[in-house]
Protein backbone atom coordinates (compact mmCIF):
# COMPACT_ATOMS: atom_id res chain seq x y z
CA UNK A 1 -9.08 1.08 9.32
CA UNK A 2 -6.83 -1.20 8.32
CA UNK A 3 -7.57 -3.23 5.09
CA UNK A 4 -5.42 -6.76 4.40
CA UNK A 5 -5.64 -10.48 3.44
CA UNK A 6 -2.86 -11.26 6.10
CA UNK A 7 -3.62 -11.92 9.51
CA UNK A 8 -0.19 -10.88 10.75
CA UNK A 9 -0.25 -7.80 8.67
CA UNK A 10 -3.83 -6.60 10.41
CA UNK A 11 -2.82 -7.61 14.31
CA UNK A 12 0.61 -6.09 14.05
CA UNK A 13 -1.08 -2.68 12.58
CA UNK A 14 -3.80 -3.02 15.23
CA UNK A 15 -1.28 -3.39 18.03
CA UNK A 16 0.86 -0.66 17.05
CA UNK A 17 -2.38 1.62 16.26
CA UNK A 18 -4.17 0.55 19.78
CA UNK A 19 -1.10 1.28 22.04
CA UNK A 20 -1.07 5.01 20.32
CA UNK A 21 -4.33 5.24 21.57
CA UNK A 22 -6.65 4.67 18.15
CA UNK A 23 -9.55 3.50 17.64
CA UNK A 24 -8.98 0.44 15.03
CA UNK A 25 -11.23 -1.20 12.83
CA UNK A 26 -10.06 -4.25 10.40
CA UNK A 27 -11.47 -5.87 6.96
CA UNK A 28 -9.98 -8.93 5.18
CA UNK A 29 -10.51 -7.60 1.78
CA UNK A 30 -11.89 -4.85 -0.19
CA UNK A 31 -15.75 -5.94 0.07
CA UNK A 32 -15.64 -6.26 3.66
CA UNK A 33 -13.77 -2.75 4.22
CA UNK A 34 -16.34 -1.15 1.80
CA UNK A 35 -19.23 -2.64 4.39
CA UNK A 36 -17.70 -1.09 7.46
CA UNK A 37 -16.30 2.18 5.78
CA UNK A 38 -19.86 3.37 4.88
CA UNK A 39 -20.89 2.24 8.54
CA UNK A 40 -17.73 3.57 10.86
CA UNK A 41 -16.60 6.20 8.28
CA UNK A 42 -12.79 5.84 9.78
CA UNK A 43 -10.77 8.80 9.42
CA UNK A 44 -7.82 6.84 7.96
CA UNK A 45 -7.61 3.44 5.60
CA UNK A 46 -4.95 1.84 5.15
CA UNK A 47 -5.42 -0.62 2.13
CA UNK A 48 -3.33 -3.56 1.05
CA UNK A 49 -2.85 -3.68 -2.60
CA UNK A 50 -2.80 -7.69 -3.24
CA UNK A 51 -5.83 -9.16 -2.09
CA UNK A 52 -8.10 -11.37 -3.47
CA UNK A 53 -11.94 -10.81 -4.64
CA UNK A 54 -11.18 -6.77 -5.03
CA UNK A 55 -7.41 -5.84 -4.84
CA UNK A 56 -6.40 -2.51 -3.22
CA UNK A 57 -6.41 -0.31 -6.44
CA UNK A 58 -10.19 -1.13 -6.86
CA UNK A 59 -10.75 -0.94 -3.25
CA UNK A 60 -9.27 2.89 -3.08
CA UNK A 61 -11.12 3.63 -6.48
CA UNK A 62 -14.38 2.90 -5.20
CA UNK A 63 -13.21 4.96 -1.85
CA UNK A 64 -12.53 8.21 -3.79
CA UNK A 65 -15.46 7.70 -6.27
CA UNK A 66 -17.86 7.55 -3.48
CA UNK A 67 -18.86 11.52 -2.83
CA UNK A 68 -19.39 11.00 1.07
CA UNK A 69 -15.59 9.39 1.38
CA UNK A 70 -13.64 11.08 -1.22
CA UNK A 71 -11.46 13.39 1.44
CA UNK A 72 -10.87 10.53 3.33
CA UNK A 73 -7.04 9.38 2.93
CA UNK A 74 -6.26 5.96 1.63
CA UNK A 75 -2.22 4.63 2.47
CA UNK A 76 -1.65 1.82 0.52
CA UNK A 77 0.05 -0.86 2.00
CA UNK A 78 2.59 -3.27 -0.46
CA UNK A 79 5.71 -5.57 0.48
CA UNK A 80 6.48 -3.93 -3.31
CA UNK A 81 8.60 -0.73 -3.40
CA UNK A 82 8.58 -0.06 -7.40
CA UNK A 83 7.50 3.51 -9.20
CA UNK A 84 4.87 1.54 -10.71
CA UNK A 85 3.53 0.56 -7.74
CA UNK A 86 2.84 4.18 -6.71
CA UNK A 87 2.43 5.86 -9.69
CA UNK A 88 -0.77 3.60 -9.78
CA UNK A 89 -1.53 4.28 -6.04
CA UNK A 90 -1.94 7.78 -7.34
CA UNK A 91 -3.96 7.37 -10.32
CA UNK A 92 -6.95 5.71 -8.15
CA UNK A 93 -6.38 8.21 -5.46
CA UNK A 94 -4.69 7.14 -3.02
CA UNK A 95 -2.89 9.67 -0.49
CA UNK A 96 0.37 7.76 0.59
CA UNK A 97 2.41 4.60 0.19
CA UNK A 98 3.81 2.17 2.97
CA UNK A 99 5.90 -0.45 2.07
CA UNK A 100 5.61 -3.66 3.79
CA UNK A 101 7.02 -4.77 6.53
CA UNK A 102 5.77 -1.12 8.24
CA UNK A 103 7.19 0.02 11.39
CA UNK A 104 5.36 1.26 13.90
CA UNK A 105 7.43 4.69 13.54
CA UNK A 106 5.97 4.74 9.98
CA UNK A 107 2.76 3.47 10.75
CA UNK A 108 2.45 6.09 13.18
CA UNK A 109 3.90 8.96 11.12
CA UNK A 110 1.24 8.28 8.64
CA UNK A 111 -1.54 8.52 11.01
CA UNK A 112 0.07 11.67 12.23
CA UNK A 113 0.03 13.43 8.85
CA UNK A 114 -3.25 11.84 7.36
CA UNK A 115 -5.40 11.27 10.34
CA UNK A 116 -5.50 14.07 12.75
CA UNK A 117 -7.56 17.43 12.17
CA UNK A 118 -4.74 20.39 11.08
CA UNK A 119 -4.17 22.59 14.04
């Protein structure tokens, strides 16, 4: 799933995660990924952190309070790079950071290391 205000930002992920061969599902905000995640139960978000109505720290907090969706790993997505930044990532849960603008290469690796059942 990939969770973010920006049009670009979604379609790029989607075409990157598509031609890899995933199954992608997008939300425009917090709300709307919250709707779908308790529907689709994706095995990976990946959450913008400025967005409006319910920002990406909420977003993730309400992710890892929820029992049924607490294992499931959150990479938050920011165009900002700072400790701050991540340190707060961490202390609503989330699993990993992306800075903005991804690459598919990163976008990929993430996937690779969050996604996919350990062999």
């Amino acid at each position: 799933m990939v969770v973010d205000d920006s049009n670009t930002i979604r379609r790029s992920a989607e075409i990157f995660l598509v031609q890899a061969g995933c199954q992608v599902l997008l939300a425009e905000d917090g709300f709307d990924a919250l709707a779908k995640i308790a529907d689709h139960q994706p095995a990976v978000i990946f959450c913008d952190i400025l967005m409006p109505r319910l920002d990406g720290y909420q977003t993730c907090a309400l992710i890892k309070k929820n029992q049924r969706f607490r294992a499931t790993p959150v990479i938050m997505l920011s165009s900002k790079d700072g400790l701050f930044d991540r340190a707060r990532g961490r202390m609503v849960g989330s699993d990993h950071y992306l800075t903005k603008p991804f690459t598919k290469e990163s976008l990929l690796k993430a996937v690779a290391a969050y996604a996919l059942p350990a062999s």
